[in-house]
Protein backbone atom coordinates (compact mmCIF):
# COMPACT_ATOMS: atom_id res chain seq x y z
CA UNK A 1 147.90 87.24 83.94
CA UNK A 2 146.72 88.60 87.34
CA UNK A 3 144.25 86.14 89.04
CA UNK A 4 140.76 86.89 89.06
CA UNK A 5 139.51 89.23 91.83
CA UNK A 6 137.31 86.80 94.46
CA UNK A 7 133.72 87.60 94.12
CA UNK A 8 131.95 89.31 97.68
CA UNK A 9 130.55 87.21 100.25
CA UNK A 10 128.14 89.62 101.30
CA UNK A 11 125.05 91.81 100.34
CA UNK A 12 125.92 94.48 98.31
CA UNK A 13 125.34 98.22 99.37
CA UNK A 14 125.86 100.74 96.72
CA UNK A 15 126.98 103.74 98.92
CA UNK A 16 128.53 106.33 97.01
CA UNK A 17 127.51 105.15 93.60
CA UNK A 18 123.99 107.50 93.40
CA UNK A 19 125.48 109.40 90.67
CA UNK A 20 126.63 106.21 88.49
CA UNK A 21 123.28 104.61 88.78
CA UNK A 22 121.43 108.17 87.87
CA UNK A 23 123.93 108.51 84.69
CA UNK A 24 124.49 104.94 83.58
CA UNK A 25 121.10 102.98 84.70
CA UNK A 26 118.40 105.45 85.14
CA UNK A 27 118.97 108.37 83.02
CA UNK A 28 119.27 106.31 79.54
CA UNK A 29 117.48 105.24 77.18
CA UNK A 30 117.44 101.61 78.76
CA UNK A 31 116.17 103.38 82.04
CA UNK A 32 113.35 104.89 80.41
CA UNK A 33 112.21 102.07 78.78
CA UNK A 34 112.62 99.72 81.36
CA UNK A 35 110.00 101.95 83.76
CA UNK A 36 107.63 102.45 81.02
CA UNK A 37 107.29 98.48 80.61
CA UNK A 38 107.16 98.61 84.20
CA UNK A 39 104.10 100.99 84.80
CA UNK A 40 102.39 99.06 81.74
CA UNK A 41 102.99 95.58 83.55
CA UNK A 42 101.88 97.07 86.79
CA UNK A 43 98.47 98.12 85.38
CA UNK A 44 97.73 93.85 85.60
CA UNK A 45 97.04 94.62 89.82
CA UNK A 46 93.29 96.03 90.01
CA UNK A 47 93.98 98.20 92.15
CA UNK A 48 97.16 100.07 90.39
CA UNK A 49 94.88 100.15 87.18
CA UNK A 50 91.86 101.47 88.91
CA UNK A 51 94.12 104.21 90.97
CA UNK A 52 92.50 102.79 94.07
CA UNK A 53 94.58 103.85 97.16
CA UNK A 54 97.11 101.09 98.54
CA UNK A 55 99.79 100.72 100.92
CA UNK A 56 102.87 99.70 99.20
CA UNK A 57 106.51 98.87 100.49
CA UNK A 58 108.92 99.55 97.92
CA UNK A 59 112.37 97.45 98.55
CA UNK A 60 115.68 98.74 98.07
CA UNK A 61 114.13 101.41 95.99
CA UNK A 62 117.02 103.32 94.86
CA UNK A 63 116.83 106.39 93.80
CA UNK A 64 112.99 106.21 94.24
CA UNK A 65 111.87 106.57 90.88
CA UNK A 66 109.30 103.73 91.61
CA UNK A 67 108.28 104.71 94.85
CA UNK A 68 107.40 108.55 92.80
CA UNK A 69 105.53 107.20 90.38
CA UNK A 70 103.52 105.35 92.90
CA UNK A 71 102.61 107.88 94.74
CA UNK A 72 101.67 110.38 92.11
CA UNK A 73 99.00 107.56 91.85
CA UNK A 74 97.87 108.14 95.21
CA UNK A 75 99.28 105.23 96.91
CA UNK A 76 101.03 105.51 100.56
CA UNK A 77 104.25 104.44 99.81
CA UNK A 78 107.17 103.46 102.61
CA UNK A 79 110.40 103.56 100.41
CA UNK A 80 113.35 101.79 102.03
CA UNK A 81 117.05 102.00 100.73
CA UNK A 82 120.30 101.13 102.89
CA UNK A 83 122.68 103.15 100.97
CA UNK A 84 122.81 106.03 102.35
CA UNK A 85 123.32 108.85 99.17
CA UNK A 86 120.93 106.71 97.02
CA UNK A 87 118.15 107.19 100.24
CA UNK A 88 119.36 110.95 100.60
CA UNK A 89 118.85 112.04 96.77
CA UNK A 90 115.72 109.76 96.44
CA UNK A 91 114.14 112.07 99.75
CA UNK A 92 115.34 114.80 97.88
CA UNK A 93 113.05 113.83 95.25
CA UNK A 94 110.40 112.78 97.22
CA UNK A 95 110.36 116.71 98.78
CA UNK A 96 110.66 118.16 95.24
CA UNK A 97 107.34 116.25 94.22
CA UNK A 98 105.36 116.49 97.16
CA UNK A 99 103.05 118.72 95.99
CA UNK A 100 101.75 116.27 93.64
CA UNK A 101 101.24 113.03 95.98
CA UNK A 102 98.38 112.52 98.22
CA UNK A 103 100.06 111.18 100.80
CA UNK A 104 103.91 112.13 101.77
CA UNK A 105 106.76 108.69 101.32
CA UNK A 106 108.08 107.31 104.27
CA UNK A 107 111.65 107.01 103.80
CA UNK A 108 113.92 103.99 105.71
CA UNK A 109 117.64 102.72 105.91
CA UNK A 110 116.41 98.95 106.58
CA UNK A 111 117.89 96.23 104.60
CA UNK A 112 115.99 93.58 103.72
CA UNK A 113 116.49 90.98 106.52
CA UNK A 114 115.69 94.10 108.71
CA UNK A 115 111.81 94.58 107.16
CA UNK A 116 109.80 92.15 109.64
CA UNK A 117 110.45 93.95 113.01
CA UNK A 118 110.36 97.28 111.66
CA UNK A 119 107.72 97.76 108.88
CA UNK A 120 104.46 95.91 108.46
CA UNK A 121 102.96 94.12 105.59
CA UNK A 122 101.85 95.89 102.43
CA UNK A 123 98.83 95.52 100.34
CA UNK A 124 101.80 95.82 97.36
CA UNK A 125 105.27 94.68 97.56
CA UNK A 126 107.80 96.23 95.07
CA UNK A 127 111.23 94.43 95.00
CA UNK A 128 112.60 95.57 91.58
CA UNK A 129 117.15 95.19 90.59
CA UNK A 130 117.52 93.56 94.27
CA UNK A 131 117.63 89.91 94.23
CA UNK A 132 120.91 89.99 91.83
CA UNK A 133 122.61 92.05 94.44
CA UNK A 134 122.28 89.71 97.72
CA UNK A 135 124.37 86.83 98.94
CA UNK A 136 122.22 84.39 98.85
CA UNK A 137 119.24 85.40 96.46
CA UNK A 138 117.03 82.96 96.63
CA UNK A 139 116.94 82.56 100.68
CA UNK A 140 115.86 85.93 100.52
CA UNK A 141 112.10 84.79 99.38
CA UNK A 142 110.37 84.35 102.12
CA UNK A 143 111.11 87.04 103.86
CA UNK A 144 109.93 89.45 100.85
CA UNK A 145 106.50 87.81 100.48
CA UNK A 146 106.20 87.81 104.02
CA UNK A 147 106.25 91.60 104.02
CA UNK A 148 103.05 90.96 101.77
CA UNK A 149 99.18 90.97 103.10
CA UNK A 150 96.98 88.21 102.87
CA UNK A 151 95.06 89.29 99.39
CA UNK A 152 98.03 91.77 98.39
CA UNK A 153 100.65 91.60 95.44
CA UNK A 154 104.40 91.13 94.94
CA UNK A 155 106.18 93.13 91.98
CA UNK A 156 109.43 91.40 91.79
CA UNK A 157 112.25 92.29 88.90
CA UNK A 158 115.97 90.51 88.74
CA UNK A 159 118.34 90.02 86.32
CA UNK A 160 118.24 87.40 84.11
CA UNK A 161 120.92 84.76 84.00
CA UNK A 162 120.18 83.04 80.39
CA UNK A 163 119.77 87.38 79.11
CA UNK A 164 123.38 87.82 80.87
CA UNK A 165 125.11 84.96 79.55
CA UNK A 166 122.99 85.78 75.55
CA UNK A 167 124.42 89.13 75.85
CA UNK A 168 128.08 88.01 76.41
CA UNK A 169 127.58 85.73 73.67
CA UNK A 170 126.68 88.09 71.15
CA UNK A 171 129.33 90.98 72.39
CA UNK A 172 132.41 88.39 71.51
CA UNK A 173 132.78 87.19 75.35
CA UNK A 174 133.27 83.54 74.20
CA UNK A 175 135.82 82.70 77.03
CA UNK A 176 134.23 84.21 79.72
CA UNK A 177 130.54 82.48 78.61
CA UNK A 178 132.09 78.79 78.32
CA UNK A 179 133.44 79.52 82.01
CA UNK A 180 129.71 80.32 82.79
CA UNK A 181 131.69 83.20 84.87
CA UNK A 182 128.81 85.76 84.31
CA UNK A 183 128.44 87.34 87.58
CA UNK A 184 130.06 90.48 88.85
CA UNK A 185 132.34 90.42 91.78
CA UNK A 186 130.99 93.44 93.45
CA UNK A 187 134.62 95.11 93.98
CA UNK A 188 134.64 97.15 91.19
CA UNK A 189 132.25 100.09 90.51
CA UNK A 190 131.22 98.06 87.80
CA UNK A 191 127.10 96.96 87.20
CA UNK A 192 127.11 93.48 86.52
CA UNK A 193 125.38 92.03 89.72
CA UNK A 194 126.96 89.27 91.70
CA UNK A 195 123.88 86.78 91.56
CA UNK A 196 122.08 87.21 88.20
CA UNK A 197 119.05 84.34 88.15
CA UNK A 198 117.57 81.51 86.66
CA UNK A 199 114.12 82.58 86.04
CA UNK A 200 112.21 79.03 86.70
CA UNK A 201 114.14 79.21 90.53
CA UNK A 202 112.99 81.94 90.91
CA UNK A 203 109.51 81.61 90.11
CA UNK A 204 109.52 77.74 91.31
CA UNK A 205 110.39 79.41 94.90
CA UNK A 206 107.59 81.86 94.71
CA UNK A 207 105.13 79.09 94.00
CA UNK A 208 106.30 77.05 96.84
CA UNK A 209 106.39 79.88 99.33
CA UNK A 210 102.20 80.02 98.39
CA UNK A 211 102.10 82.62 95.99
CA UNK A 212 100.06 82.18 92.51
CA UNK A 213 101.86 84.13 89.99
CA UNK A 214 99.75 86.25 87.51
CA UNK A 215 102.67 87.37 84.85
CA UNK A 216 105.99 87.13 83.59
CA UNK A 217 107.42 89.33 81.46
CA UNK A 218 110.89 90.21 79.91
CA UNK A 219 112.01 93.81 80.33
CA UNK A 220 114.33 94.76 77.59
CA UNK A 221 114.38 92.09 75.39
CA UNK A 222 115.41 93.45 72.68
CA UNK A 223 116.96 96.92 73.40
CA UNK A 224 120.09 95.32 74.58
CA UNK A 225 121.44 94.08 71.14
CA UNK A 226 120.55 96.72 68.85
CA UNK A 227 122.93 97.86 66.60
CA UNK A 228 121.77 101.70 66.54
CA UNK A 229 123.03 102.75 70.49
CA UNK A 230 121.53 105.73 70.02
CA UNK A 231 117.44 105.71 68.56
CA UNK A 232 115.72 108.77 67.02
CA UNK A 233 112.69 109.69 69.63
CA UNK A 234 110.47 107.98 66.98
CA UNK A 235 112.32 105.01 66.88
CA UNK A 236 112.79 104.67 71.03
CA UNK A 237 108.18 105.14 70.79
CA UNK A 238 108.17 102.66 68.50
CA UNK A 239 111.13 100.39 70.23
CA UNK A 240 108.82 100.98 73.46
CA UNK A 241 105.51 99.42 71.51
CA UNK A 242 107.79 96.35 70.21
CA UNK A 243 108.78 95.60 73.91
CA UNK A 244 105.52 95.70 75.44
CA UNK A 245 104.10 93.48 72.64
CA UNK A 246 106.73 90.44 73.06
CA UNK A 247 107.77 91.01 76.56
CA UNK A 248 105.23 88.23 77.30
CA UNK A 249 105.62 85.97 74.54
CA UNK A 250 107.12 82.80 74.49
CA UNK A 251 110.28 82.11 73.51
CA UNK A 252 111.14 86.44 73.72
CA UNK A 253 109.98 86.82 77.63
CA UNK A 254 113.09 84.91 78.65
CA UNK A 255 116.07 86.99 76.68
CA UNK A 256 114.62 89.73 78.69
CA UNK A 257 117.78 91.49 80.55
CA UNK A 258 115.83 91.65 83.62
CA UNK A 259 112.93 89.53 84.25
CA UNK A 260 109.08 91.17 86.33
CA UNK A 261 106.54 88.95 87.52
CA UNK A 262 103.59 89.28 89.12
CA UNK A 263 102.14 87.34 91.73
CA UNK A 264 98.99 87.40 94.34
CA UNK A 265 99.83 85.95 97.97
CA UNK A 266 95.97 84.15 98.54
């Protein structure tokens, strides 16, 4: 048996994978759901629900999808992605739908650990599929909610640990689950992120860094493990309405494959 590939010690980049991540993440069913729950959950800030003009920073926004929506909104949006095709197709985007945004998005290479000299605080901080992808996750905290203003908001999604090790469980993946070896490697092409999190850490360090969180919710808890792969239209609306009505709920919010919360820096 060939010996397990060593996981990265590093951050990982996704150059040249813009095309998996618009085939096998964004353009699915999964995909679609997962923004819908994500511009329903969003509607909690008061000034994303009353359409009120806001600077946000959107972190390690891929292929911009977020950063899109929130500017068809009217918000000025500075969209920041290292890898380099993911940042060129999301511009490319960005230039297709300018017509229909107030205010053009500011596109950036920075990394994360690059934000504080080079971008100021935003009134909204989006950090959504980033946290499972970095080194060291959790050391990563402070600096995101110090991009934040005093007064503004932090939209933070990961992936969820206890949905990641659920999910193996239920697919057959007995061995790999009772060596709790859930995590990617980050050497293949392969999705499965490198640091999948505990929820409670997570939201344990947000409290302690000062932040009052508003809402947790599980996106996709149920989607993941359904036996139909592929849903009628009807079914995926009425999947949708499922989702949104547990994805708070106690015990369902935690099975979610990637976890959202909201929280206020005072």
């Amino acid at each position: 048996m060939a010996a397990p590939r060593a996981k990265i010690q590093t951050d990982k980049i996704f150059n040249g994978l813009a095309e998996k991540f618009r085939n096998n993440v964004y353009g699915t069913n999964k995909g679609w759901l997962r923004q819908e729950l994500l511009a329903r959950d969003l509607q909690k800030i008061p000034f994303v629900a009353a359409v009120d003009s806001a600077q946000v920073l959107d972190i390690g926004g891929g292929l911009g999808q977020m950063s899109d929506w929130f500017a068809k909104q009217g918000h000025q949006v500075t969209f920041t992605e290292p890898a380099d095709d993911m940042r060129a197709e999301a511009d490319q985007l960005f230039q297709e739908q300018s017509a229909t945004y107030d205010k053009p998005v500011v596109c950036y290479p920075y990394r994360l650990q690059e934000l504080s000299e080079q971008v100021p605080p935003a009134q909204l901080v989006v950090c959504h599929a980033v946290l499972e992808w970095l080194h060291q996750p959790l050391d990563a905290l402070p600096a995101i909610v110090n991009q934040i203003q005093s007064g503004g908001w932090l939209s933070l999604m990961f992936f969820n640990e206890d949905g990641l090790r659920f999910s193996n469980i239920v697919k057959g993946n007995y061995d790999k689950a009772l060596r709790d070896t859930l995590d990617g490697t980050g050497q293949r092409l392969r999705l499965t992120p490198i640091s999948p999190q505990k929820p409670m850490l997570v939201i344990d360090g947000l409290k302690n860094l000062g932040l009052e969180v508003a809402s947790v919710a599980g996106i996709r808890v149920f989607t993941d493990y359904l036996r139909d792969k592929a849903p009628s239209d009807e079914d995926l609306e009425k999947l949708l309405e499922l989702e949104w009505r547990y994805c708070h709920q106690e015990p369902y919010w935690r099975m979610g494959r990637y976890i959202h919360v909201l929280a206020r820096k005072p």
